[in-house]
Protein backbone atom coordinates (compact mmCIF):
# COMPACT_ATOMS: atom_id res chain seq x y z
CA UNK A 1 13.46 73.64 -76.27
CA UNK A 2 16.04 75.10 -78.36
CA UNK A 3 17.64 77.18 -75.55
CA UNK A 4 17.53 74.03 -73.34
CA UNK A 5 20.94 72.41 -72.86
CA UNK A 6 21.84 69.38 -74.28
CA UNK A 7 24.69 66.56 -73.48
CA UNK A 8 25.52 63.57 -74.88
CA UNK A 9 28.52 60.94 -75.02
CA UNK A 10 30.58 63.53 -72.93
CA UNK A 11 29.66 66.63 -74.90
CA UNK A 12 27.69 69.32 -72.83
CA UNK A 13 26.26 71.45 -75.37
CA UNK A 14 24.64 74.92 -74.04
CA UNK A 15 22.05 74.96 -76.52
CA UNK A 16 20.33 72.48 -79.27
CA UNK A 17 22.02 74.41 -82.21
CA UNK A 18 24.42 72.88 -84.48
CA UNK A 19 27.00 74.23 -86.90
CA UNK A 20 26.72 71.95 -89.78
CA UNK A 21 29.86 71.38 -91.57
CA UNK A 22 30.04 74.15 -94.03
CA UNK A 23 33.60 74.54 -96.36
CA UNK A 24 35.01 78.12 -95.27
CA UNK A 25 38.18 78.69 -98.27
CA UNK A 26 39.79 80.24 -95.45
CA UNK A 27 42.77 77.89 -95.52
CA UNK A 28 46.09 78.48 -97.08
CA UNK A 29 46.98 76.75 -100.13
CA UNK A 30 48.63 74.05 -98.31
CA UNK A 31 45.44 73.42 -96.00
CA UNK A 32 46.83 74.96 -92.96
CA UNK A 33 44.77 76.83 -90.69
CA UNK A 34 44.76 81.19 -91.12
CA UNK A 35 44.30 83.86 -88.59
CA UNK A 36 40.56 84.70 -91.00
CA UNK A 37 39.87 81.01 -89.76
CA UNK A 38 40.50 81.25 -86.54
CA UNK A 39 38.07 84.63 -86.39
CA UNK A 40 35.48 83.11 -88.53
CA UNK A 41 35.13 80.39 -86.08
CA UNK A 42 35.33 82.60 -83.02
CA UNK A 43 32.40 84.52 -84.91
CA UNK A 44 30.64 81.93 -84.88
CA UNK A 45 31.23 80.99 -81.22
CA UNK A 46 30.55 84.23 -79.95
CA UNK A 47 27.20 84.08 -81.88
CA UNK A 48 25.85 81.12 -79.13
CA UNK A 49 26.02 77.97 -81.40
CA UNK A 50 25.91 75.22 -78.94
CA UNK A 51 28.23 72.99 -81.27
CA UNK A 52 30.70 73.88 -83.98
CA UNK A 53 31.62 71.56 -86.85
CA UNK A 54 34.28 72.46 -88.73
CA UNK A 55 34.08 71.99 -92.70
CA UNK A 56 35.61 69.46 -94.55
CA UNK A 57 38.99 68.23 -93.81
CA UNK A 58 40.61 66.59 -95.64
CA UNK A 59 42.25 63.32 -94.29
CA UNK A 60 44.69 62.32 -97.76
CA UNK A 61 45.84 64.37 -100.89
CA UNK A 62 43.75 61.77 -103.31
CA UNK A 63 40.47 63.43 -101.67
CA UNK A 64 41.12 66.94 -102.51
CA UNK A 65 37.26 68.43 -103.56
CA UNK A 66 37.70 71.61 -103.22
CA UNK A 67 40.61 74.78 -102.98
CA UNK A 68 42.11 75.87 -99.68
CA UNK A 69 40.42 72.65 -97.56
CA UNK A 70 41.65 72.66 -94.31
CA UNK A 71 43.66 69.47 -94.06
CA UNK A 72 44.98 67.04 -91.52
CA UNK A 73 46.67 64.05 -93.37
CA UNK A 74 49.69 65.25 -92.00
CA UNK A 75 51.33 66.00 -88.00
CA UNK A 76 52.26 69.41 -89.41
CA UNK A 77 49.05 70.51 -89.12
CA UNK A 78 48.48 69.99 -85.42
CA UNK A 79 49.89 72.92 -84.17
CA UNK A 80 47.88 75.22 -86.47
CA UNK A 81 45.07 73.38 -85.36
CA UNK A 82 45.21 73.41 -81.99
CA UNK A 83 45.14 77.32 -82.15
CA UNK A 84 41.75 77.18 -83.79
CA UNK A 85 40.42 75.03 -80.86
CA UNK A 86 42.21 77.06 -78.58
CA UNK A 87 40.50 79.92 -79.73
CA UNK A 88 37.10 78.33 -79.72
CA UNK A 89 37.86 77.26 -75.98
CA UNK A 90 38.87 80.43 -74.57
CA UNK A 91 35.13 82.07 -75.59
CA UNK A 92 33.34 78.42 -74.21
CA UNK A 93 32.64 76.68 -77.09
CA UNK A 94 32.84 73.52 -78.15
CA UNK A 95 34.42 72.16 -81.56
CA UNK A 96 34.05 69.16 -83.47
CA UNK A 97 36.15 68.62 -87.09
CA UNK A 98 34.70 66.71 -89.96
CA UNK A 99 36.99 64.63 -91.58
CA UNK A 100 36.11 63.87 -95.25
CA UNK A 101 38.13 62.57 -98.17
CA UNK A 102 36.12 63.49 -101.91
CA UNK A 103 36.18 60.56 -103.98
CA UNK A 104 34.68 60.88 -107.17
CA UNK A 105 33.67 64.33 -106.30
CA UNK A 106 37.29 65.32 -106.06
CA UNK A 107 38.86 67.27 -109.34
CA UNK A 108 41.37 66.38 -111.72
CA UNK A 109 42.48 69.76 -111.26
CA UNK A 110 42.95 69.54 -107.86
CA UNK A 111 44.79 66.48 -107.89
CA UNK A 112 47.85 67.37 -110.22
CA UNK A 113 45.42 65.55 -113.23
CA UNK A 114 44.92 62.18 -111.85
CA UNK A 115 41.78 60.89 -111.77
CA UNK A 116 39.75 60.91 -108.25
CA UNK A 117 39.50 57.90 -106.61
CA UNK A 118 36.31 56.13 -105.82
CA UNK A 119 34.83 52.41 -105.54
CA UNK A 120 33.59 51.93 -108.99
CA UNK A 121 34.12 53.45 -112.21
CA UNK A 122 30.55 55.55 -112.24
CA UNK A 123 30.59 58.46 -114.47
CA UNK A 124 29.62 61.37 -112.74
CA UNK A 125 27.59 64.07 -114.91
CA UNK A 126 28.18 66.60 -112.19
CA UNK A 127 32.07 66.94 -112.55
CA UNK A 128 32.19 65.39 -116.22
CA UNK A 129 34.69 62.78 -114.82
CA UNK A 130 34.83 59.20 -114.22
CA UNK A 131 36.58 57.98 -111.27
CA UNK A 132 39.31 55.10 -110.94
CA UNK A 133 38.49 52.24 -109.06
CA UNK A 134 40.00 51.99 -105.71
CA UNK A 135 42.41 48.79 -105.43
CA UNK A 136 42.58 46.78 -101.86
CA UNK A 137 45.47 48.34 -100.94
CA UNK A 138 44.35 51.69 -101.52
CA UNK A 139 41.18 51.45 -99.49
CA UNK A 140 42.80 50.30 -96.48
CA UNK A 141 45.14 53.49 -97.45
CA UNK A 142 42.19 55.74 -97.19
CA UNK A 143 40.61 53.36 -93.76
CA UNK A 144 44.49 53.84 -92.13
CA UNK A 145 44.15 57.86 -92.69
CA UNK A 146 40.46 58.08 -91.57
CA UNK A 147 41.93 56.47 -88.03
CA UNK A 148 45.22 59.07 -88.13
CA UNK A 149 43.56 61.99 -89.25
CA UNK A 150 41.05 61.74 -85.97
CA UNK A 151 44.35 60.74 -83.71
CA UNK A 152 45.85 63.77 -84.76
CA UNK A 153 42.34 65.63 -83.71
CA UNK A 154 42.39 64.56 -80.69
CA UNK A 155 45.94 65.85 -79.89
CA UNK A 156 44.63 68.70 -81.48
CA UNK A 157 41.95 69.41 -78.98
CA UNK A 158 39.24 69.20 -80.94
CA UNK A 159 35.77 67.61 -78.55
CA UNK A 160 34.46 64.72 -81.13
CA UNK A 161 35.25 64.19 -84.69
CA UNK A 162 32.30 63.31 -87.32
CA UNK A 163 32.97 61.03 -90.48
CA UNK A 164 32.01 62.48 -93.38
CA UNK A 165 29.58 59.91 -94.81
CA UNK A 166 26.97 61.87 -96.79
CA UNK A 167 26.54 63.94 -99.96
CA UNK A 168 28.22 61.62 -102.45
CA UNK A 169 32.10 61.54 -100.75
CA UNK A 170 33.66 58.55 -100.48
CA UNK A 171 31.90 56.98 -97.53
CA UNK A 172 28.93 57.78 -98.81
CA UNK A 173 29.67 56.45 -102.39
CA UNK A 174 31.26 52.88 -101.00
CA UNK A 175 27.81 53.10 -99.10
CA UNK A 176 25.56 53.92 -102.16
CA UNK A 177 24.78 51.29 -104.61
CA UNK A 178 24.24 53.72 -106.95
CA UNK A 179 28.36 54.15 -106.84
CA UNK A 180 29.43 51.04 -105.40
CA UNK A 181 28.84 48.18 -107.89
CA UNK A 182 32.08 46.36 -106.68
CA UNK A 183 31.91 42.57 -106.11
CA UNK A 184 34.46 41.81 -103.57
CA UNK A 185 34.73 42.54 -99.90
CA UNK A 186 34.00 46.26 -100.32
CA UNK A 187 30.56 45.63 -102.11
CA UNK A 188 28.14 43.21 -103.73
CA UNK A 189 25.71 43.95 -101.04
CA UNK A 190 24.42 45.96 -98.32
CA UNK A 191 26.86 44.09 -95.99
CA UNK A 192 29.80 44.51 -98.14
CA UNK A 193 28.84 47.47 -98.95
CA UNK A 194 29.28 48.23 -95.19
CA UNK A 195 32.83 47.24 -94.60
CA UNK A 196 34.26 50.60 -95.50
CA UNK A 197 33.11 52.62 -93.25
CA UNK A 198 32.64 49.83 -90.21
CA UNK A 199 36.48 49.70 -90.71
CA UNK A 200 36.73 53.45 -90.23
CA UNK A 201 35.14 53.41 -87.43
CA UNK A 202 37.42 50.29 -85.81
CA UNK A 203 40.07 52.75 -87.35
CA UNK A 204 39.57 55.70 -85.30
CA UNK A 205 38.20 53.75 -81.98
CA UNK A 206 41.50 52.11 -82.15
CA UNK A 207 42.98 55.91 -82.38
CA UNK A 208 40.97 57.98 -80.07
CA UNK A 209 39.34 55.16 -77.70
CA UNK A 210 36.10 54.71 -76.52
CA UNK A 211 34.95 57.20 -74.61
CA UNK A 212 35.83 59.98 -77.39
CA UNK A 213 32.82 61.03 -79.28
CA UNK A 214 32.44 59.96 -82.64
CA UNK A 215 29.69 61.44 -84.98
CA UNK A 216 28.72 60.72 -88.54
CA UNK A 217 26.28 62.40 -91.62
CA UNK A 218 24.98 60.40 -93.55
CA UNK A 219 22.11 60.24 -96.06
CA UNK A 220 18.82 59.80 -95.32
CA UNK A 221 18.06 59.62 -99.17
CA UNK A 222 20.78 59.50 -102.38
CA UNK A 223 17.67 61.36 -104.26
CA UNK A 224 19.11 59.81 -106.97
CA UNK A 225 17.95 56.29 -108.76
CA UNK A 226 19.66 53.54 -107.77
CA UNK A 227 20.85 55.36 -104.78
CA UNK A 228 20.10 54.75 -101.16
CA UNK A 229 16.45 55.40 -99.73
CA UNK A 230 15.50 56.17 -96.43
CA UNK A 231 15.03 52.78 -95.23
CA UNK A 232 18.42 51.40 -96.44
CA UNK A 233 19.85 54.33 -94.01
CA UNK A 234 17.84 53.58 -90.91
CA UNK A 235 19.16 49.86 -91.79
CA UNK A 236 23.27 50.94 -91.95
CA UNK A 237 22.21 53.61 -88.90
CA UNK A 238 21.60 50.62 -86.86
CA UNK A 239 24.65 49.05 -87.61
CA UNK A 240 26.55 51.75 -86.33
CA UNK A 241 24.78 52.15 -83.56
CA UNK A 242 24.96 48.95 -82.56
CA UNK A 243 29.63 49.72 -82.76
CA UNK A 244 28.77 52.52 -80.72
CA UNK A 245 28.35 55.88 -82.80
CA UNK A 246 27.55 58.58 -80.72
CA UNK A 247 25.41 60.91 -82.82
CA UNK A 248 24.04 61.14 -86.59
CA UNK A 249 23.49 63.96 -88.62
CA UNK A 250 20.47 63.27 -91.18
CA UNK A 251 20.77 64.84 -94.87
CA UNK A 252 20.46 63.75 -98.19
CA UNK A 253 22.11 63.84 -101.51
CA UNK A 254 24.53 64.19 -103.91
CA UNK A 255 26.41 66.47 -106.61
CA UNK A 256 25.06 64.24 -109.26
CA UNK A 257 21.59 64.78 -107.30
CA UNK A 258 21.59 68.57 -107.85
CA UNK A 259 20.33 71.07 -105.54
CA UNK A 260 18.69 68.70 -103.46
CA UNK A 261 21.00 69.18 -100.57
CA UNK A 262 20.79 73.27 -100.66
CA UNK A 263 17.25 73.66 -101.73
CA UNK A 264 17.17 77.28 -102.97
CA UNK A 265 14.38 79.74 -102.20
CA UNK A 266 13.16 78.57 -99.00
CA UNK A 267 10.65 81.53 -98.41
CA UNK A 268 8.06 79.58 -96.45
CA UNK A 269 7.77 77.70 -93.64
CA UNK A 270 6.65 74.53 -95.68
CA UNK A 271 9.57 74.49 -97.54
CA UNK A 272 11.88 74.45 -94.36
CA UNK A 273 12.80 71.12 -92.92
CA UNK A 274 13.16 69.12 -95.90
CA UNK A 275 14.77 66.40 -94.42
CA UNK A 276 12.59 66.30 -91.10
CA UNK A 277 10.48 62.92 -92.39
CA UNK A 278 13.56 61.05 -92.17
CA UNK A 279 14.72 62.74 -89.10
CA UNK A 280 11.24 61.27 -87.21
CA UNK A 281 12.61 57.90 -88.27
CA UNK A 282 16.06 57.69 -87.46
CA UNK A 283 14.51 59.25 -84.21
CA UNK A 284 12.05 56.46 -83.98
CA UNK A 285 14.31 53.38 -84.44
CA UNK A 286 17.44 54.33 -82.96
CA UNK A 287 18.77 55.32 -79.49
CA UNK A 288 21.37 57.74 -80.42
CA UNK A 289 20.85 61.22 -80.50
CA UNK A 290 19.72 62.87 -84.23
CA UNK A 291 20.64 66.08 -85.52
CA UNK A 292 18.51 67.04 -88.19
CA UNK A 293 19.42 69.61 -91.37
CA UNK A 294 17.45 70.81 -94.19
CA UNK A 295 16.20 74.07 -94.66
CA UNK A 296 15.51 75.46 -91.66
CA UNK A 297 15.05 79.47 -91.09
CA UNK A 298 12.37 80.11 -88.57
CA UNK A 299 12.29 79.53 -84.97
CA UNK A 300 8.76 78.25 -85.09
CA UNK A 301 9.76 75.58 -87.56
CA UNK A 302 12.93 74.65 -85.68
CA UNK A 303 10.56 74.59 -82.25
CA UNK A 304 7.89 72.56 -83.99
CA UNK A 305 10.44 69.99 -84.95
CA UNK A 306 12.05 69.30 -81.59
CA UNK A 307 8.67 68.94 -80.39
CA UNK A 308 7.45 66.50 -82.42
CA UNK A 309 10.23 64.26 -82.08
CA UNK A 310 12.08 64.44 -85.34
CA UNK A 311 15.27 65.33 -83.43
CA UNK A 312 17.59 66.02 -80.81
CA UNK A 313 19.66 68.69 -82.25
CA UNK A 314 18.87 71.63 -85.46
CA UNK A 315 21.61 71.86 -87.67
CA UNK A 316 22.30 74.84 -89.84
CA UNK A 317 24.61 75.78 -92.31
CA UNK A 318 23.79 79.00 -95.02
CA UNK A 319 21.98 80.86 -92.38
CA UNK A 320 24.81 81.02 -90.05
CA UNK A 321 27.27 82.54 -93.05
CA UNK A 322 25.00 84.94 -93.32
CA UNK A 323 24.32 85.33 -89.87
CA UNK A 324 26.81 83.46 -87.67
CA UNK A 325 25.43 85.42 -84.37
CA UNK A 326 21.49 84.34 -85.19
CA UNK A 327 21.50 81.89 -82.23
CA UNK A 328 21.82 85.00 -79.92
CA UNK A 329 19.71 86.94 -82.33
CA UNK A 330 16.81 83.92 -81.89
CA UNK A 331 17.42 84.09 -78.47
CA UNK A 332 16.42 88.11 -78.11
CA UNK A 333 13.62 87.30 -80.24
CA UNK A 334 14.05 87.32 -83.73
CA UNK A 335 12.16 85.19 -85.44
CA UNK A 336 13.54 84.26 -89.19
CA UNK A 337 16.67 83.94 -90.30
CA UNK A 338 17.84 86.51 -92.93
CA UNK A 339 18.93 84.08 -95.22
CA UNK A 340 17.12 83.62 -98.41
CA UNK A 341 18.67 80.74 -100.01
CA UNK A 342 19.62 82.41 -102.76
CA UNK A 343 22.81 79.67 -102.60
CA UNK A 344 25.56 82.45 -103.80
CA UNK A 345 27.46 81.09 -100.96
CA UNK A 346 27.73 77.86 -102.56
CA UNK A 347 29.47 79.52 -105.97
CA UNK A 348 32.88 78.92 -104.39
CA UNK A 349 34.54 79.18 -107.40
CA UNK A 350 33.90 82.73 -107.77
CA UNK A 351 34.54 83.81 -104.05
CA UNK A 352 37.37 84.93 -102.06
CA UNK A 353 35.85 83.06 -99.31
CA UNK A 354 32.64 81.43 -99.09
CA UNK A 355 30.32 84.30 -97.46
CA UNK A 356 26.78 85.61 -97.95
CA UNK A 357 26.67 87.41 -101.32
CA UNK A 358 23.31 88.64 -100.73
CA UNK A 359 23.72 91.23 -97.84
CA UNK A 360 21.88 94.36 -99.31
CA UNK A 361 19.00 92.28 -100.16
């Protein structure tokens, strides 16, 4: 089933393999697309990943996370990234750019010493900060640039854009009652709670149209207390379906959560798949195709899912910087991925770039 193509909402993917969004620090300072971009991400197309999603960009300044983001809160980025697309196109793949602004997982640092923005003041023991709640005017700021930023996409040439709404970033934290313990029209309840990202989504609709396919991740699970659980998700999945999402990736999560995104040592097969529980239920309550990540290095897991009905789609994101050919290499008959979730990749700080530190093992 993995080799089997696979279209949905306009997108006709050659294979069932996703590129989950993975941060590269192969931008320029500014956030504007390199030439090392552009051949990482024909790398990855020439490896046979049916569908590409870019890493985080960022949609507005007050979102920074991370160094060197790619960004797009601006028209002078188009041009740059239309030449990654471009380059992706020419080699018959297809692209889709995550658009993500950081909230209270965005640093100080990063953002000339302000404080990061977010919907509530909730400490964060991860980053050591506390965040400033977001004023009304500000969050339709941040709603306005969601819509732009996937307008400017478009132009761009990117094939579908997915919203950011996992892994404790903003979406995800106006989402989360464990970060969203406002009492106004952005929260008080799971409705309220809501509003933020149903008004992205009016947002871009109302920049790209209809028939342009918008994706989202999202948790499954905060794994935090307090946070959301998997039945809270299904619940906000079916809202969106219901506005007309075309596709959810299922993960689970948080910096204040710890390594409970990007397990480490996945050595066996019944560590893989970590997320695939909630995968079977998004699958079984929604109508919308489900791309499932978590863990996954062998073939025989990622077969066995797909089988049972857990999901559409297999996402992966550390084997692929290791390995960004291993959907060719799967298709001649390996049978692992090399990857050994040893999670250097993920000490960004300390790289050039974020790459597998762990090639002579």
């Amino acid at each position: 089933m993995l080799f089997d193509p696979f279209s949905f909402s306009g997108l006709d993917l050659k294979n069932r393999f996703v590129r989950s969004a993975t941060y590269e620090k192969r931008a320029d300072e500014d956030g504007f697309v390199t030439e090392s971009l552009i051949e990482f991400y024909r790398d990855l197309t020439r490896g046979g990943v049916g569908l590409i999603i870019t890493g985080n960009v960022l949609v507005h300044p007050s979102g920074r996370s991370a160094p060197q983001m790619l960004c797009i809160h601006s028209n002078i980025y188009i041009r740059g990234l239309k030449n990654l697309t471009d380059a992706v196109h020419e080699l018959g793949g297809v692209i889709a750019i995550q658009l993500v602004h950081g909230g209270r997982q965005s640093l100080p640092i990063l953002l000339g010493g302000n404080p990061p923005l977010a919907p509530s003041a909730v400490y964060d023991p991860s980053t050591g900060v506390t965040p400033k709640p977001m004023t009304d005017e500000e969050v339709w700021q941040i709603i306005e640039a969601f819509g732009s930023a996937a307008g400017r996409a478009r132009i761009a040439g990117f094939d579908a854009v997915q919203i950011h709404g996992a892994h404790g970033y903003l979406v995800s934290e106006f989402l989360s009652p464990h970060t969203n313990r406002r009492h106004d029209y952005w929260g008080g309840d799971e409705e309220r709670r809501f509003h933020f990202l149903e008004e992205i989504y009016f947002a871009i609709r109302k920049e790209v149209g209809e028939d342009y396919p918008l994706l989202i991740k999202m948790n499954a699970d905060d794994m935090i207390e307090g946070g959301l659980n998997v039945v809270d998700s299904v619940g906000i999945a079916k809202r969106l379906e219901e506005l007309g999402i075309d596709a959810f990736e299922v993960t689970g999560g948080m910096y204040e959560s710890g390594q409970k995104t990007a397990q480490p040592d996945i050595l066996t097969e019944d560590r893989e798949a970590y997320f695939r529980d909630a995968g079977r239920l998004f699958k079984e309550r929604l109508n919308t195709p489900i791309i499932l990540v978590g863990g996954m290095r062998s073939l025989s897991v990622m077969e066995d899912v797909l089988r049972k009905g857990e999901a559409h789609l297999i996402s992966l994101s550390r084997p692929l910087i290791r390995e960004p050919n291993l959907p060719n290499r799967f298709k001649e008959g390996k049978e692992k991925a090399d990857c050994i979730s040893c999670n250097g990749c993920m000490e960004f700080q300390k790289l050039d770039v974020v790459k597998c530190v762990c090639l002579g093992s």
